[in-house]
C-alpha atoms as a PDB file:
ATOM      1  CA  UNK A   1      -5.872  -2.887 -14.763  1.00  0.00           C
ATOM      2  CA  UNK A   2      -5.303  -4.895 -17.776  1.00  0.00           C
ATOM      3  CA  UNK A   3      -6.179  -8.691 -18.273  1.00  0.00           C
ATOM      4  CA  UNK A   4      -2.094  -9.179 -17.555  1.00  0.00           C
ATOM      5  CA  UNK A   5      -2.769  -8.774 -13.990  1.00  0.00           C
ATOM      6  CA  UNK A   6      -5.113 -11.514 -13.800  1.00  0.00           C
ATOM      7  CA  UNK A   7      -1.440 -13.306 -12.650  1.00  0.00           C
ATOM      8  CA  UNK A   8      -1.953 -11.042  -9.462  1.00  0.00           C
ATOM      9  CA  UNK A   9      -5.042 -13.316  -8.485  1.00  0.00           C
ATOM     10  CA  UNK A  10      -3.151 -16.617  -8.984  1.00  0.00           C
ATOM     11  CA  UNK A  11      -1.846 -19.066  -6.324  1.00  0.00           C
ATOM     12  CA  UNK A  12       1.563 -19.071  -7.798  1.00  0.00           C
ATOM     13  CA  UNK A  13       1.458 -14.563  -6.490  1.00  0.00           C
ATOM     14  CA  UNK A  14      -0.187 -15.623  -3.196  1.00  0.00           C
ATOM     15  CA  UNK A  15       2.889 -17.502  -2.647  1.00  0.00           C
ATOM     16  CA  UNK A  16       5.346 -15.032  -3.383  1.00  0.00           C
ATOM     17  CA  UNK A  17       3.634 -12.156  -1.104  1.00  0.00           C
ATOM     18  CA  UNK A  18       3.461 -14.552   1.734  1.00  0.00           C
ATOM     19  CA  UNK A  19       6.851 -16.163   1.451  1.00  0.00           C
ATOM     20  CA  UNK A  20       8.949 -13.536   0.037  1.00  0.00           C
ATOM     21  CA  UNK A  21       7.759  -9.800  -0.469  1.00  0.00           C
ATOM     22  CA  UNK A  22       5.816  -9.226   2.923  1.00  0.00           C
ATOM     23  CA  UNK A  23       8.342 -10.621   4.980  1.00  0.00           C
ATOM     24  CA  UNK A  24      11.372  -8.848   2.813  1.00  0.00           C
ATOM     25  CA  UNK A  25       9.533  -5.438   3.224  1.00  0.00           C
ATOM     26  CA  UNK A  26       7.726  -5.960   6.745  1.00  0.00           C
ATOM     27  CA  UNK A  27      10.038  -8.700   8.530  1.00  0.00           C
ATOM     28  CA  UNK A  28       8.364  -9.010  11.816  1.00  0.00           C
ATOM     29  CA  UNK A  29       7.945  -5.249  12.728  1.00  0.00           C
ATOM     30  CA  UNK A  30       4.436  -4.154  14.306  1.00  0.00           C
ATOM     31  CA  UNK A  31       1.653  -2.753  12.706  1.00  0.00           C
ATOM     32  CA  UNK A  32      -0.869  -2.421  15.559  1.00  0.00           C
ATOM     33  CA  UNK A  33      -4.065  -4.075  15.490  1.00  0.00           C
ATOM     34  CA  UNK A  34      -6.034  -1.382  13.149  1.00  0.00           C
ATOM     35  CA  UNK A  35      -4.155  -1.371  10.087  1.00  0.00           C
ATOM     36  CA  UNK A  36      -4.917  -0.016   6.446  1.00  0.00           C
ATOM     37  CA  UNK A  37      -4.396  -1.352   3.078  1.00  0.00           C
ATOM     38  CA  UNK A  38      -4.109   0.362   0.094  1.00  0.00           C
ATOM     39  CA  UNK A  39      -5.067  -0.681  -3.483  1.00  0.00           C
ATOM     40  CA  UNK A  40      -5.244  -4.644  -1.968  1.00  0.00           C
ATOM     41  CA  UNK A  41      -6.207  -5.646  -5.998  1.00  0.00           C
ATOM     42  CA  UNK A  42      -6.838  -9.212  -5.856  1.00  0.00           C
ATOM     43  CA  UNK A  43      -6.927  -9.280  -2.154  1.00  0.00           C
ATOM     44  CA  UNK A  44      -2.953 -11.839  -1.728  1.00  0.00           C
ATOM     45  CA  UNK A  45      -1.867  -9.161   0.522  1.00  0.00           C
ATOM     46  CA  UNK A  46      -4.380  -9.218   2.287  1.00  0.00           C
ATOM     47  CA  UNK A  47      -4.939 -12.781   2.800  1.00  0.00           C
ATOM     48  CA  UNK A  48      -1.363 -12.380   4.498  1.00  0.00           C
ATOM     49  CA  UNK A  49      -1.988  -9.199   6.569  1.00  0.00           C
ATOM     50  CA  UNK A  50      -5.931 -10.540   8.144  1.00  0.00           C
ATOM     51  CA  UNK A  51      -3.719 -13.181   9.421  1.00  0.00           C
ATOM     52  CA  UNK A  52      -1.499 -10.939  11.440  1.00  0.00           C
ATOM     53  CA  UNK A  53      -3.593  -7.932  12.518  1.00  0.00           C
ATOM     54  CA  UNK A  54      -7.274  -8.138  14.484  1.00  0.00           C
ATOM     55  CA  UNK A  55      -8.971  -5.540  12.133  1.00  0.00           C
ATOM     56  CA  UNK A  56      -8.106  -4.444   8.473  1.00  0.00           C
ATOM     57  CA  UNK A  57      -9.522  -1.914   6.418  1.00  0.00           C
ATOM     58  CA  UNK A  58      -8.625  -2.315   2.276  1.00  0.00           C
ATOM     59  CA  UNK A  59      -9.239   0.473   0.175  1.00  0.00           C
ATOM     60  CA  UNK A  60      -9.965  -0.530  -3.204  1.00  0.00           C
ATOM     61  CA  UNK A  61     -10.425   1.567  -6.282  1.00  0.00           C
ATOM     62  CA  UNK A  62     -11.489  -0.458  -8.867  1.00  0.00           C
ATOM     63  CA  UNK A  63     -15.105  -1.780  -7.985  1.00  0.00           C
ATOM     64  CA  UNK A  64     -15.126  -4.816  -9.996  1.00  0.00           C
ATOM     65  CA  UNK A  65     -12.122  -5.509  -7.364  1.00  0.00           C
ATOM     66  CA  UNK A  66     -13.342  -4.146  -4.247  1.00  0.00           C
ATOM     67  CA  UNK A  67     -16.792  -5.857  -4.617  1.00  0.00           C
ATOM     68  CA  UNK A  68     -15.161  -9.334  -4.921  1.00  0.00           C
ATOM     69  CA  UNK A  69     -12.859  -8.794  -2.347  1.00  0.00           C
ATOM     70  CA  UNK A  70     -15.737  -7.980   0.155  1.00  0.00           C
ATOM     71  CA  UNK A  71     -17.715 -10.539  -0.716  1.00  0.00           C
ATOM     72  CA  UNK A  72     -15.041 -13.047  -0.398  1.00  0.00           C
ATOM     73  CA  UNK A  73     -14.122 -11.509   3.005  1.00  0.00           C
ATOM     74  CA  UNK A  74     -17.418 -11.121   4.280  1.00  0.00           C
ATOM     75  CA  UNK A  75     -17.205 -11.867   7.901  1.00  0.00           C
ATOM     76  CA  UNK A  76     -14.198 -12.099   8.504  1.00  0.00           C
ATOM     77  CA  UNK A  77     -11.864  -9.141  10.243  1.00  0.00           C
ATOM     78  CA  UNK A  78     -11.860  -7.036   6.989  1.00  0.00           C
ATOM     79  CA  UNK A  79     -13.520  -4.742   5.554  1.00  0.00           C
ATOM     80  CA  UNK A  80     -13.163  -3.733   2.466  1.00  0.00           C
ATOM     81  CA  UNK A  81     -14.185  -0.339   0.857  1.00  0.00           C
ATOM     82  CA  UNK A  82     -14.179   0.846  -3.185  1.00  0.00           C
ATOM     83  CA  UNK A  83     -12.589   4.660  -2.187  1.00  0.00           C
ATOM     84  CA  UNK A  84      -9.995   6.749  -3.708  1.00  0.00           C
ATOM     85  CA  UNK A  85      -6.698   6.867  -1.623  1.00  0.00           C
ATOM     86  CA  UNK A  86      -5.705  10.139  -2.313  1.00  0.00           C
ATOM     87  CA  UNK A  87      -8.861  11.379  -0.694  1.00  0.00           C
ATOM     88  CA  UNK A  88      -9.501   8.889   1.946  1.00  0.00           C
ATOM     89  CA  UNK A  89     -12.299   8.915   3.674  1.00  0.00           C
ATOM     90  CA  UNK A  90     -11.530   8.730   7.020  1.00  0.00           C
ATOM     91  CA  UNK A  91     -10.341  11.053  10.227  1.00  0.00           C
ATOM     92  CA  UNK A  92      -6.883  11.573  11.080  1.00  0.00           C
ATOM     93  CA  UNK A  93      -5.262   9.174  13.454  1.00  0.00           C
ATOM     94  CA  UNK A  94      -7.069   6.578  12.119  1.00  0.00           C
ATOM     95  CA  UNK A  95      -5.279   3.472  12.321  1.00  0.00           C
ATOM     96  CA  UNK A  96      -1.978   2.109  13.730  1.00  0.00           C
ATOM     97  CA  UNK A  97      -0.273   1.087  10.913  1.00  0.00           C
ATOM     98  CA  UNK A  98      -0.730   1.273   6.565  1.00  0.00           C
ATOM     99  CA  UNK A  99       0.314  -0.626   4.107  1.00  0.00           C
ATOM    100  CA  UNK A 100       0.842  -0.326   0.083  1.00  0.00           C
ATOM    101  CA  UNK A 101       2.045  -3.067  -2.033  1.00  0.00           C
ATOM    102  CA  UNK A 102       2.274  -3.651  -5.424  1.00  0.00           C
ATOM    103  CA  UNK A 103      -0.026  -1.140  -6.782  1.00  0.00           C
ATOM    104  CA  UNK A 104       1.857   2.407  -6.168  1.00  0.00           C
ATOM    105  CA  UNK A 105       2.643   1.944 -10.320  1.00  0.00           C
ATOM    106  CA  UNK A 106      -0.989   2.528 -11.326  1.00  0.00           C
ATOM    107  CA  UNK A 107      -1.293   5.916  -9.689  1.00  0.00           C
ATOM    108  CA  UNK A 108      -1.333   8.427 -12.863  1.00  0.00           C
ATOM    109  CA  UNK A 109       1.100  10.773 -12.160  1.00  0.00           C
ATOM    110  CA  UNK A 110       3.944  11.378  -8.928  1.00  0.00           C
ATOM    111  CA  UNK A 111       1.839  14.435  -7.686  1.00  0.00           C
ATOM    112  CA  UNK A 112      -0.890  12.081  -7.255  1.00  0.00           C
ATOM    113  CA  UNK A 113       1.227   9.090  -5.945  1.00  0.00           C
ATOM    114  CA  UNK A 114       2.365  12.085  -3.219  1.00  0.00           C
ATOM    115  CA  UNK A 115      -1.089  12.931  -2.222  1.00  0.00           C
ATOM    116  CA  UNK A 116      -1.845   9.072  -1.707  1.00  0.00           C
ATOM    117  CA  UNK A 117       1.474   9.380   0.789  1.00  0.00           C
ATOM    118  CA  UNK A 118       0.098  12.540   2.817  1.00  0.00           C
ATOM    119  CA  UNK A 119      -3.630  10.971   3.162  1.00  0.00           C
ATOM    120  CA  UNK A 120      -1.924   7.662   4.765  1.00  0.00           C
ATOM    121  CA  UNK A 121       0.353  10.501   6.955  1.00  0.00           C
ATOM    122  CA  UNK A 122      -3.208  12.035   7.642  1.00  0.00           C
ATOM    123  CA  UNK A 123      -5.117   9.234   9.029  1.00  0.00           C
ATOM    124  CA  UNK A 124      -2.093   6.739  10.336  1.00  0.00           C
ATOM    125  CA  UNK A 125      -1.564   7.607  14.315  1.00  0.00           C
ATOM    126  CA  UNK A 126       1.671   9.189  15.814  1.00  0.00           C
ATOM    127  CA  UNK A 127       4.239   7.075  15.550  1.00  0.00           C
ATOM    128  CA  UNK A 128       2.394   4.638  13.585  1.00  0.00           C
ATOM    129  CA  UNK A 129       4.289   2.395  10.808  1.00  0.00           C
ATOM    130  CA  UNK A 130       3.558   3.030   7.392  1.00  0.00           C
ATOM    131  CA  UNK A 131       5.294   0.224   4.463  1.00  0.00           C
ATOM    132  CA  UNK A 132       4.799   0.376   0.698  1.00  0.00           C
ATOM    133  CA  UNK A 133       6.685  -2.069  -1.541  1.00  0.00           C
ATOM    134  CA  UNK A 134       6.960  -2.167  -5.741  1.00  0.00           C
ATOM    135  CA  UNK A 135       8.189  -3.321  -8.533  1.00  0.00           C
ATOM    136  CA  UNK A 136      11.746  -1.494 -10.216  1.00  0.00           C
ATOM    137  CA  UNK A 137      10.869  -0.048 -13.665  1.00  0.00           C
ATOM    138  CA  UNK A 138      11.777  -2.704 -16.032  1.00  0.00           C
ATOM    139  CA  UNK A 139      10.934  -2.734 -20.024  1.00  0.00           C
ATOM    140  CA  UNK A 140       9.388  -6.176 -19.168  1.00  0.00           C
ATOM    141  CA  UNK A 141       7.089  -4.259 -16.965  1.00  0.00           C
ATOM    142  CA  UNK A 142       6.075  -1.635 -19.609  1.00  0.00           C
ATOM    143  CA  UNK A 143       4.927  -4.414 -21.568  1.00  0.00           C
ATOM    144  CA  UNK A 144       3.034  -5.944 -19.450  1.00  0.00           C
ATOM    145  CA  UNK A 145       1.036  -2.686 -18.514  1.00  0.00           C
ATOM    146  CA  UNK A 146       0.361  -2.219 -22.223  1.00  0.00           C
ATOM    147  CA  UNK A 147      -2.450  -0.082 -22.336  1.00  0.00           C
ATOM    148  CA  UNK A 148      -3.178   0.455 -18.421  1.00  0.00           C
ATOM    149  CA  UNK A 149      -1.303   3.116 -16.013  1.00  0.00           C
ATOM    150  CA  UNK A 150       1.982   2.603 -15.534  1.00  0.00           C
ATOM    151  CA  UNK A 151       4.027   5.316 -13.345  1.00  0.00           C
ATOM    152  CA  UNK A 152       7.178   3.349 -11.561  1.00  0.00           C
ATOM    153  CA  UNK A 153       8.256   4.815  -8.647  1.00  0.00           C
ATOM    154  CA  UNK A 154      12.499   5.492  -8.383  1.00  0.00           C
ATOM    155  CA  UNK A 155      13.258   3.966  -5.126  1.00  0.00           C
ATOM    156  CA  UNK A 156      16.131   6.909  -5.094  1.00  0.00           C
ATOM    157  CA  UNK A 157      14.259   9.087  -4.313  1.00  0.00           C
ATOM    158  CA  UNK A 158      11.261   7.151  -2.410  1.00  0.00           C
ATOM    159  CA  UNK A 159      12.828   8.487   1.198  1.00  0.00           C
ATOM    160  CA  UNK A 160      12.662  12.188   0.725  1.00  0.00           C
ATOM    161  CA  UNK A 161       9.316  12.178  -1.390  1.00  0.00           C
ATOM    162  CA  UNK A 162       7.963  10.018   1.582  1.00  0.00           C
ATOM    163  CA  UNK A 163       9.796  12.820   4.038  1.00  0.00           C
ATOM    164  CA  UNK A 164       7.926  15.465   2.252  1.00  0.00           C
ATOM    165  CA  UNK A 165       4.738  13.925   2.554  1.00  0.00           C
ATOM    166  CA  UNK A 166       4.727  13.913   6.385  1.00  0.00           C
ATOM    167  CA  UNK A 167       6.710  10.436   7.614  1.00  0.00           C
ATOM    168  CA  UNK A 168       9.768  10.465   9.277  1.00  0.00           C
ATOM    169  CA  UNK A 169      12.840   7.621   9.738  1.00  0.00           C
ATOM    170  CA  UNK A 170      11.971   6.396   6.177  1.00  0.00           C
ATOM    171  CA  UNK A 171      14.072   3.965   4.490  1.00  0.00           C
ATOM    172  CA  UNK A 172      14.034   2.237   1.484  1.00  0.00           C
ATOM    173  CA  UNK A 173      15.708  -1.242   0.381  1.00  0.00           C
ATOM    174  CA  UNK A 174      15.943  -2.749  -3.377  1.00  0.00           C
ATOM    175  CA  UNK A 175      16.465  -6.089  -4.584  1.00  0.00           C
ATOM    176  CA  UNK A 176      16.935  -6.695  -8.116  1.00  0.00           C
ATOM    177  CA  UNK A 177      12.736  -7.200  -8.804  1.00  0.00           C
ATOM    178  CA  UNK A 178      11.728  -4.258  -6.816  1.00  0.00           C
ATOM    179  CA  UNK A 179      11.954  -1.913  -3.840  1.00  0.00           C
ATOM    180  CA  UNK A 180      10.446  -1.339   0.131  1.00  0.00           C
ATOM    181  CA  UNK A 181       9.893   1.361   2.116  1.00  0.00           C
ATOM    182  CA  UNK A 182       9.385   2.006   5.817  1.00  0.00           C
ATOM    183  CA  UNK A 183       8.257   5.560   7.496  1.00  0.00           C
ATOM    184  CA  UNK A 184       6.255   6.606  10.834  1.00  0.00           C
ATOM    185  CA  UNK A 185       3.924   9.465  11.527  1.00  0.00           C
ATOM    186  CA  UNK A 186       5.978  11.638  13.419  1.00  0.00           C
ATOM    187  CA  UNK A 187       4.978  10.987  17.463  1.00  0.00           C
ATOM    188  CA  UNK A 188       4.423  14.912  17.531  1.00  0.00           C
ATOM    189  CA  UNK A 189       2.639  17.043  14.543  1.00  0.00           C
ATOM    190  CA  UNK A 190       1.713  20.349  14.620  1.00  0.00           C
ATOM    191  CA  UNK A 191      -1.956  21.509  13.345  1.00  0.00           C
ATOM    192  CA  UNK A 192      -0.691  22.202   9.783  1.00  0.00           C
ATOM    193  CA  UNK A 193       0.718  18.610   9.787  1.00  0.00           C
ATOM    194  CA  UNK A 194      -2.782  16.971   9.712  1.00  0.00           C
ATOM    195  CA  UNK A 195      -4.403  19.318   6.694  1.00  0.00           C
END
């Protein structure tokens, strides 16, 4: 990420994941009590999600990132491990719940943002809840990614590329700064569901 995102790490962004994105895209549906997060960053969705699950496990990329973000979390009911998403490194039926927010922008390419998808399918459990929020492509936001990845998703067509990928019941919602999306694993999946 580019020194623009040093905003992400600021109390003014804790604030708005806690008071208005996490509630907007979660509201106060379950997530089970073994959840994942995906590309945490900064670690302000997290701060929210330790608070409302007994064990999380962040997946960070970046290991300037994931190293701070353990060490400030160190002892505490997350762990926190540098990893790539779209090959996790778990076993399916993993956790009870995933989460991705904020971060699905910096994945290179759609292909790539799909394979992220079908490894949280993989290792989420049968009907386990799955919610991923970003940002709407704005030229503001092309700036401000000037020289880093920047691949926004279209939250038109976030429910059948989600479908494809393994979920089922996915929805998506949009304000005017950005989009959320909720899926589940479906209760039932055949054997060439969980390749």
């Amino acid at each position: 990420m580019n020194r623009n995102h040093d905003v992400c790490g600021s109390e003014e962004w804790r604030a708005a994941v806690r008071d208005l994105i996490i509630p907007w895209a979660l509201g106060d549906r379950d997530l089970g009590d073994d959840v994942l997060e995906v590309g945490p960053g900064f670690g302000a969705t997290t701060d929210v999600f330790r608070g409302r699950v007994a064990k999380l496990t962040a997946v960070e990329i970046d290991p300037g990132l994931a190293a701070a973000l353990s060490a400030r979390l160190a002892g505490t009911n997350v762990v926190v491990l540098e990893a790539d998403a779209t090959d996790l490194p778990f076993h399916e039926d993993r956790f009870t719940g995933a989460t991705c927010f904020s971060m699905l922008h910096h994945v290179s390419s759609p292909g790539l943002q799909d394979l992220l998808f079908s490894e949280i399918a993989r290792v989420v459990r049968p009907g386990g809840l799955f919610v991923a929020s970003d940002s709407l492509h704005s030229d503001e936001l092309v700036v401000f990614h000037d020289g880093d990845t920047y691949v926004p998703i279209d939250p038109a067509g976030v429910v059948e590329r989600l479908e494809g990928c393994g979920f089922v019941d996915a929805t998506v919602q949009t304000n005017p700064f950005g989009w959320a999306a909720l899926a589940r694993v479906p209760e039932t999946r055949s054997r060439s569901d969980r390749s």
